[in-house]
PDB file of N, CA and C in Angstrom:
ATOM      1  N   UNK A   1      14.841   2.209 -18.432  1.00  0.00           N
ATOM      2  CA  UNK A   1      15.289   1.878 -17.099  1.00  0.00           C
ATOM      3  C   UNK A   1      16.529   1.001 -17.222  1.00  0.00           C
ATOM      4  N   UNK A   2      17.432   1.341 -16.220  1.00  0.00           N
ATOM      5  CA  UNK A   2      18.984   0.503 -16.718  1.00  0.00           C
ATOM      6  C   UNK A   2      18.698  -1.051 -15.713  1.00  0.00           C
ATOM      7  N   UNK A   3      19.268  -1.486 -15.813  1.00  0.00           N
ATOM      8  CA  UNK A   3      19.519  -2.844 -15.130  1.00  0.00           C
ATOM      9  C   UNK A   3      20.352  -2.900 -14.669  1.00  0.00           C
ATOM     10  N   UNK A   4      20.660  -3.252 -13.409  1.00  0.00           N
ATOM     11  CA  UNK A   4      22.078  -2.821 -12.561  1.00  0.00           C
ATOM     12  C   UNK A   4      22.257  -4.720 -11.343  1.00  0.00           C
ATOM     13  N   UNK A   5      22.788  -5.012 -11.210  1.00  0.00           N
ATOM     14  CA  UNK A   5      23.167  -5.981 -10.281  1.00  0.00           C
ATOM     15  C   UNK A   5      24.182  -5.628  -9.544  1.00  0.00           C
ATOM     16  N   UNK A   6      23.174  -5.903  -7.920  1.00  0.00           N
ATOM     17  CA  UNK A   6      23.943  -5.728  -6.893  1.00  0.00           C
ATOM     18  C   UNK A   6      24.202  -6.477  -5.857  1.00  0.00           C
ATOM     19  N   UNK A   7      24.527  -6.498  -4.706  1.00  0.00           N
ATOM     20  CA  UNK A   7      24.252  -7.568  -3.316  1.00  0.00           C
ATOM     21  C   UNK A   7      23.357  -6.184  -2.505  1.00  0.00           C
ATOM     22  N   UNK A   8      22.145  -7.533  -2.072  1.00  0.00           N
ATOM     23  CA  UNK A   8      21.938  -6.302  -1.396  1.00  0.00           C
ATOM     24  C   UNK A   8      21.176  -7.611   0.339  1.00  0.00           C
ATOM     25  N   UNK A   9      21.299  -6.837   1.500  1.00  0.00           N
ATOM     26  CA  UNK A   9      21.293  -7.446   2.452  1.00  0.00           C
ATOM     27  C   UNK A   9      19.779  -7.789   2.786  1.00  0.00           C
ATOM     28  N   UNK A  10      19.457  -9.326   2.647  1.00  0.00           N
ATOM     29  CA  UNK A  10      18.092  -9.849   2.840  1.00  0.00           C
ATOM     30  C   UNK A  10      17.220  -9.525   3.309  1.00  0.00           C
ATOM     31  N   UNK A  11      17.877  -9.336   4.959  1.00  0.00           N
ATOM     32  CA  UNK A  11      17.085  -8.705   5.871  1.00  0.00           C
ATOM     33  C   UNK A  11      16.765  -7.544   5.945  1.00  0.00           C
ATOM     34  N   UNK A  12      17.375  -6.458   5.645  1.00  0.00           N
ATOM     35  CA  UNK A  12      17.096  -5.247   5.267  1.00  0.00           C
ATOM     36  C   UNK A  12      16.013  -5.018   4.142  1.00  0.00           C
ATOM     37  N   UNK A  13      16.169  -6.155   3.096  1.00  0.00           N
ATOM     38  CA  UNK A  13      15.280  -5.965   1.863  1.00  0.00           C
ATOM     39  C   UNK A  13      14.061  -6.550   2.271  1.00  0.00           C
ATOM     40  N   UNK A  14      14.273  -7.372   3.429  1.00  0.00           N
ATOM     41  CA  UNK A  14      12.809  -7.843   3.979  1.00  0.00           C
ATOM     42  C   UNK A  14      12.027  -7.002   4.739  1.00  0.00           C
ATOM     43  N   UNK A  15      12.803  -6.314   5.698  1.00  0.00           N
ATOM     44  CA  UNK A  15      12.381  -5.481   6.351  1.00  0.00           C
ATOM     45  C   UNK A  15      11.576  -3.992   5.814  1.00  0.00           C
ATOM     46  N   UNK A  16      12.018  -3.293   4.425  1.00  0.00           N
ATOM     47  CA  UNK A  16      11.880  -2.675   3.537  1.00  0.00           C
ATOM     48  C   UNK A  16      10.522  -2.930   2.818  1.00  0.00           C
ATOM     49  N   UNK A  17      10.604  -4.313   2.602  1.00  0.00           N
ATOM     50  CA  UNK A  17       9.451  -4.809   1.944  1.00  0.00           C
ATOM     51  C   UNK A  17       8.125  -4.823   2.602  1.00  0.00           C
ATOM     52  N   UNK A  18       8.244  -5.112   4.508  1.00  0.00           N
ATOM     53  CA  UNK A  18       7.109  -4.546   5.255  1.00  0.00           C
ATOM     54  C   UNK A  18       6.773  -3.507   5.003  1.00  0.00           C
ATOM     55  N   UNK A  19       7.922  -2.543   5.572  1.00  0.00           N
ATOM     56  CA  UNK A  19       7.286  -1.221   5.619  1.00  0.00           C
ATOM     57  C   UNK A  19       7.144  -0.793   4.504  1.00  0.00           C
ATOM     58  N   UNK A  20       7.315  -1.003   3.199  1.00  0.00           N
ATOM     59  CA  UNK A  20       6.847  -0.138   1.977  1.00  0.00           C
ATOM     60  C   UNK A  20       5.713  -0.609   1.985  1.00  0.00           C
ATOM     61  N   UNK A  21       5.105  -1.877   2.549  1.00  0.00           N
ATOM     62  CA  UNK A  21       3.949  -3.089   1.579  1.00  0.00           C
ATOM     63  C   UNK A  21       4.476  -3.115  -0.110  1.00  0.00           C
ATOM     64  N   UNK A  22       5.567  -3.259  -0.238  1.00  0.00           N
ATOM     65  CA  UNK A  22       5.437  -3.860  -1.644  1.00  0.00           C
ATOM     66  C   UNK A  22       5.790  -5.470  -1.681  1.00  0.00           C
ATOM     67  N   UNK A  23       5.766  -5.832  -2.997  1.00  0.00           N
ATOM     68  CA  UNK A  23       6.058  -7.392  -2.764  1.00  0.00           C
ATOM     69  C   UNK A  23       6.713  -7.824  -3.379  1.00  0.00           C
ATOM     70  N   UNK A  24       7.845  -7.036  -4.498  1.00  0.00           N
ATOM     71  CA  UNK A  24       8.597  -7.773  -5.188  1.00  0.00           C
ATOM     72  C   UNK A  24      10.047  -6.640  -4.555  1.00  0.00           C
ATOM     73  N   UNK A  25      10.953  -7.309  -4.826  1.00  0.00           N
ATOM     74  CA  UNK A  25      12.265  -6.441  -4.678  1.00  0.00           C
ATOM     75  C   UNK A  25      12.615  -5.841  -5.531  1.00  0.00           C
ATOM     76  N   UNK A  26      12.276  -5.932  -6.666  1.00  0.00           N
ATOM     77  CA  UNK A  26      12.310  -4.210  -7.983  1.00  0.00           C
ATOM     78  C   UNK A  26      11.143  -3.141  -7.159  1.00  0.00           C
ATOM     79  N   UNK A  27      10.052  -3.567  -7.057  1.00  0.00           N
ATOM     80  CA  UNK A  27       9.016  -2.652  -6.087  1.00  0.00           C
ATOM     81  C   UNK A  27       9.660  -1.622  -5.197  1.00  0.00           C
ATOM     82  N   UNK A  28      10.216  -2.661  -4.259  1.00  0.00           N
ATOM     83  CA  UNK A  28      11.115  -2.018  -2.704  1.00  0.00           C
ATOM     84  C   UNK A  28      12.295  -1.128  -3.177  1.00  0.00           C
ATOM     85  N   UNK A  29      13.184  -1.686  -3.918  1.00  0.00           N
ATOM     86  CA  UNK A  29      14.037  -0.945  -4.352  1.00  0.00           C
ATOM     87  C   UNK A  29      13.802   0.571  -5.154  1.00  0.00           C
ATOM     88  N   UNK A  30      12.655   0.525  -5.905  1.00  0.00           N
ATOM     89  CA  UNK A  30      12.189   1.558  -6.614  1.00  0.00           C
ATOM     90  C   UNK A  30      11.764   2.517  -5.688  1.00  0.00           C
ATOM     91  N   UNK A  31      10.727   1.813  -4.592  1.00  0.00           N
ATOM     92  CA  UNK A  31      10.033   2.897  -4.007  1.00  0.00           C
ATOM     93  C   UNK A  31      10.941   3.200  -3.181  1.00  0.00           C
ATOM     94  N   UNK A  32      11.585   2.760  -2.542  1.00  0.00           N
ATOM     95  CA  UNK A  32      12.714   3.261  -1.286  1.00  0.00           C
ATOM     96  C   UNK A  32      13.670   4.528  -2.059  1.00  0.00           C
ATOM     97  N   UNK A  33      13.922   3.972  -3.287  1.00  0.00           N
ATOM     98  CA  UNK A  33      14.419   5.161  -4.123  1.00  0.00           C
ATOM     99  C   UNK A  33      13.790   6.537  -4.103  1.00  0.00           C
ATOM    100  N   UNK A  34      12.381   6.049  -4.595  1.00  0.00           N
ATOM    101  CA  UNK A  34      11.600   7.136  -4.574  1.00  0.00           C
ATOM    102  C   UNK A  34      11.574   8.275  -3.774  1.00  0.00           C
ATOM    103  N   UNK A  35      11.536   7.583  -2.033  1.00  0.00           N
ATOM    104  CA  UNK A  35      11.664   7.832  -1.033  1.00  0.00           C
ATOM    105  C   UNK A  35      12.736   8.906  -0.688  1.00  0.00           C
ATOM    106  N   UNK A  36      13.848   8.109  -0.868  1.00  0.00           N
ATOM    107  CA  UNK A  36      15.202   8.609  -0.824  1.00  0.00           C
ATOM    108  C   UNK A  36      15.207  10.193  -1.343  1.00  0.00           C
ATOM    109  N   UNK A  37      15.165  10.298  -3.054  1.00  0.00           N
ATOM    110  CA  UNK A  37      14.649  10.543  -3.896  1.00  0.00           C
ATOM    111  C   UNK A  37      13.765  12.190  -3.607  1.00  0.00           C
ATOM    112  N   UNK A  38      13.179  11.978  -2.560  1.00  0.00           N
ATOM    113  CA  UNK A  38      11.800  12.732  -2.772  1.00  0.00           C
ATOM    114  C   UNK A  38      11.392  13.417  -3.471  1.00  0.00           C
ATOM    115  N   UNK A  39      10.551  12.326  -4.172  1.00  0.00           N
ATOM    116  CA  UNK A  39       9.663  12.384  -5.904  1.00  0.00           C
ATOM    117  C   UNK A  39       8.409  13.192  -5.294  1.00  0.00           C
ATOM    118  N   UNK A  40       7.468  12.620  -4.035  1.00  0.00           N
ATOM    119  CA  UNK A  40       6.275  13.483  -3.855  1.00  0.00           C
ATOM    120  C   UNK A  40       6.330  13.669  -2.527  1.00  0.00           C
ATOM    121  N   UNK A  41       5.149  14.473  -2.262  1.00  0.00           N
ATOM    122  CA  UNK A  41       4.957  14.881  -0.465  1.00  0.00           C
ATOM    123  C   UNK A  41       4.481  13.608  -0.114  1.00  0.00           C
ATOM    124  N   UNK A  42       3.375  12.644  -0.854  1.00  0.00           N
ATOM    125  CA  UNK A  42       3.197  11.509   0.091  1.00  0.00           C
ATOM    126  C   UNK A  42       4.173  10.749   0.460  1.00  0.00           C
ATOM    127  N   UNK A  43       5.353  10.243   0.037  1.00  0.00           N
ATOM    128  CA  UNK A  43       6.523   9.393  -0.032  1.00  0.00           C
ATOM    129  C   UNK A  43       7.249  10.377   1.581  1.00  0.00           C
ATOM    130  N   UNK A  44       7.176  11.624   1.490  1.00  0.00           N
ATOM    131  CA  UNK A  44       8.121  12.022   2.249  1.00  0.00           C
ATOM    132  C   UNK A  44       7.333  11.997   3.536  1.00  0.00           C
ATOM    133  N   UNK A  45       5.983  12.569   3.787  1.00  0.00           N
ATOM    134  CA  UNK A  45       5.034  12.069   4.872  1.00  0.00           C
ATOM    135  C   UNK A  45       4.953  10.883   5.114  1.00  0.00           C
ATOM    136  N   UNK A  46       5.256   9.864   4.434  1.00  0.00           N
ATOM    137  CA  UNK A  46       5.003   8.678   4.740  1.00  0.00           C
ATOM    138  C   UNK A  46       6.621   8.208   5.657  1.00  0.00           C
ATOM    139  N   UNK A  47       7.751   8.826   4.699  1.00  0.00           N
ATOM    140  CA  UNK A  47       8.867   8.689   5.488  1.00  0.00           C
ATOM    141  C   UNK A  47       9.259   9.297   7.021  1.00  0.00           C
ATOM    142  N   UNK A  48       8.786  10.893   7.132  1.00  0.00           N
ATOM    143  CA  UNK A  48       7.995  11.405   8.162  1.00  0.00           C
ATOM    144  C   UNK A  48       7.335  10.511   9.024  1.00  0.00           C
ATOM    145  N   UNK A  49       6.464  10.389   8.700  1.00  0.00           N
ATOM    146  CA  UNK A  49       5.350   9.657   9.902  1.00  0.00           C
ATOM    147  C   UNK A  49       6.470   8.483  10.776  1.00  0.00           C
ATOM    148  N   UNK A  50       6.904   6.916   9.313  1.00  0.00           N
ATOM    149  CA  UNK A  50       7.871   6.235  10.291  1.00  0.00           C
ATOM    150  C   UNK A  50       8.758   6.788  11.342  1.00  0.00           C
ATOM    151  N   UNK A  51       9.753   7.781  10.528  1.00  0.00           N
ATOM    152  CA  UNK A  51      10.609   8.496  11.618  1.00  0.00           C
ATOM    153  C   UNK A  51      10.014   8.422  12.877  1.00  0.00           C
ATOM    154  N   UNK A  52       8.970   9.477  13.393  1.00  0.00           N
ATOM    155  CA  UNK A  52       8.172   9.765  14.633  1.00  0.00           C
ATOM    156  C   UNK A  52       8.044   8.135  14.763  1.00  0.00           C
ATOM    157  N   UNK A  53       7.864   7.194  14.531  1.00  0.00           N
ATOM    158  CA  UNK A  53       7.053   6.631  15.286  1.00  0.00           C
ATOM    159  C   UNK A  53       8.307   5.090  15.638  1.00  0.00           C
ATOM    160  N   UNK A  54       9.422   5.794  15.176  1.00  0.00           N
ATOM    161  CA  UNK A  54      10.055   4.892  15.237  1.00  0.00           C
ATOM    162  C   UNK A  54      11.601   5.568  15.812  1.00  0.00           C
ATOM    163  N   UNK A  55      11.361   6.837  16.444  1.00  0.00           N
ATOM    164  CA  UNK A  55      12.538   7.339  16.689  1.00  0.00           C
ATOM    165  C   UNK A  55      13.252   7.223  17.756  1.00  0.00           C
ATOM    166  N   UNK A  56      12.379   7.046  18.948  1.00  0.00           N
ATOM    167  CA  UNK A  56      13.118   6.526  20.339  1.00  0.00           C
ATOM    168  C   UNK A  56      13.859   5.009  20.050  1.00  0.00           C
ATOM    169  N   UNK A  57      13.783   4.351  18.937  1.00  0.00           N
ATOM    170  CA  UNK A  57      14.504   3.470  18.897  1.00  0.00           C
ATOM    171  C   UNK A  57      15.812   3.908  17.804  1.00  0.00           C
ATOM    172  N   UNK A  58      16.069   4.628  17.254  1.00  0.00           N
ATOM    173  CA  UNK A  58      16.645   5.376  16.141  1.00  0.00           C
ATOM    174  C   UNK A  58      17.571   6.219  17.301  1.00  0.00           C
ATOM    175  N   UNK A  59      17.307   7.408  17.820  1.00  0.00           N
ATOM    176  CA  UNK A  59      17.815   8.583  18.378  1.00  0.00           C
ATOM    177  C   UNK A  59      18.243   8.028  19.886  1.00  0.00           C
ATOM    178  N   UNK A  60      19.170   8.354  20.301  1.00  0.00           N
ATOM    179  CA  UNK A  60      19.474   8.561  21.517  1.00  0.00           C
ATOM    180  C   UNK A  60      19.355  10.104  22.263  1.00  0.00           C
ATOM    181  N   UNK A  61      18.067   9.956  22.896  1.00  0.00           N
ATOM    182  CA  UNK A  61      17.720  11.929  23.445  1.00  0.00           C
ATOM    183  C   UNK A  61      18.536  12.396  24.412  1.00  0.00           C
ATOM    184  N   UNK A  62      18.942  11.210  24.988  1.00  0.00           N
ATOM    185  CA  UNK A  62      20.062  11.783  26.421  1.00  0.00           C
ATOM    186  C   UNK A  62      21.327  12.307  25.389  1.00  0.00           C
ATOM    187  N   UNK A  63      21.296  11.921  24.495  1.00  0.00           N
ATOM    188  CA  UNK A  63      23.023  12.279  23.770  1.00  0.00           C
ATOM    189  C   UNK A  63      22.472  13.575  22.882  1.00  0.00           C
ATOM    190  N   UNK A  64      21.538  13.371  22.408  1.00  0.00           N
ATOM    191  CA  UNK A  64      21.394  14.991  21.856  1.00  0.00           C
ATOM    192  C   UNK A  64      20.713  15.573  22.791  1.00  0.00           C
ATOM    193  N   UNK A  65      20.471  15.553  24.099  1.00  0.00           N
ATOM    194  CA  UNK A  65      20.170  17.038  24.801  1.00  0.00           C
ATOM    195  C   UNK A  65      22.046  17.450  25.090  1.00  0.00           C
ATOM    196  N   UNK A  66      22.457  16.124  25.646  1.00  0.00           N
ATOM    197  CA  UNK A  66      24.183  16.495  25.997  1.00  0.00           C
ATOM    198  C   UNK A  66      24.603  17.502  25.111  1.00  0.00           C
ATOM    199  N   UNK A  67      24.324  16.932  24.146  1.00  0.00           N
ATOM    200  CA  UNK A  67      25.244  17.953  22.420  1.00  0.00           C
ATOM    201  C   UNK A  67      24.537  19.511  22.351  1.00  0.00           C
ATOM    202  N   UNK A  68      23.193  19.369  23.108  1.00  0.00           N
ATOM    203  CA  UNK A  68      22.683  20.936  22.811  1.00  0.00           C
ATOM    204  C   UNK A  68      23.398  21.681  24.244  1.00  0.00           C
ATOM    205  N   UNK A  69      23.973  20.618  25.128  1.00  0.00           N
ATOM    206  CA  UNK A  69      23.845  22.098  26.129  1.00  0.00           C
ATOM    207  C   UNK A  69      25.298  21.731  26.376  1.00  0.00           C
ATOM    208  N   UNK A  70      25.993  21.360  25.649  1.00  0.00           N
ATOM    209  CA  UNK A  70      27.411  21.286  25.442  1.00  0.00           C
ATOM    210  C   UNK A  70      27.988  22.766  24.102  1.00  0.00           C
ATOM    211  N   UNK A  71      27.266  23.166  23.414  1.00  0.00           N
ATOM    212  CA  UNK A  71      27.191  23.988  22.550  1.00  0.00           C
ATOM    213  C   UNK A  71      26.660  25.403  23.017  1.00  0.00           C
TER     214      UNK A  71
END
């Protein structure tokens, strides 16, 4: 495994660290990789599931119905 140093933004790595439940920041970073990554179906269901449940704050639906019936 290489060793790499980076900046990486607190809050984001905190926030990361909820939703993975991991507890160290090699953990978060790995598994978010993982994630990224998609190593297995659970990682990607699991990325799945957040999406849905977190998408009306993510997506704007009034702007993608616009874009579908603009097309």
């Amino acid at each position: 495994m290489a060793r790499t140093v980076i900046d990486v933004d607190d809050a984001t790595l905190a926030l990361a660290q909820q939703q993975l439940g991991t507890g160290t920041k090699r953990d978060t970073i790995n598994r978010a990789l993982a994630i990224a990554a998609g190593l297995s179906a659970d990682d990607r269901a699991r990325g799945l599931a957040w999406l849905q449940a977190n998408a009306e704050e993510i997506l704007d639906f009034d702007v993608l119905a616009d874009g579908e019936r603009a097309e």
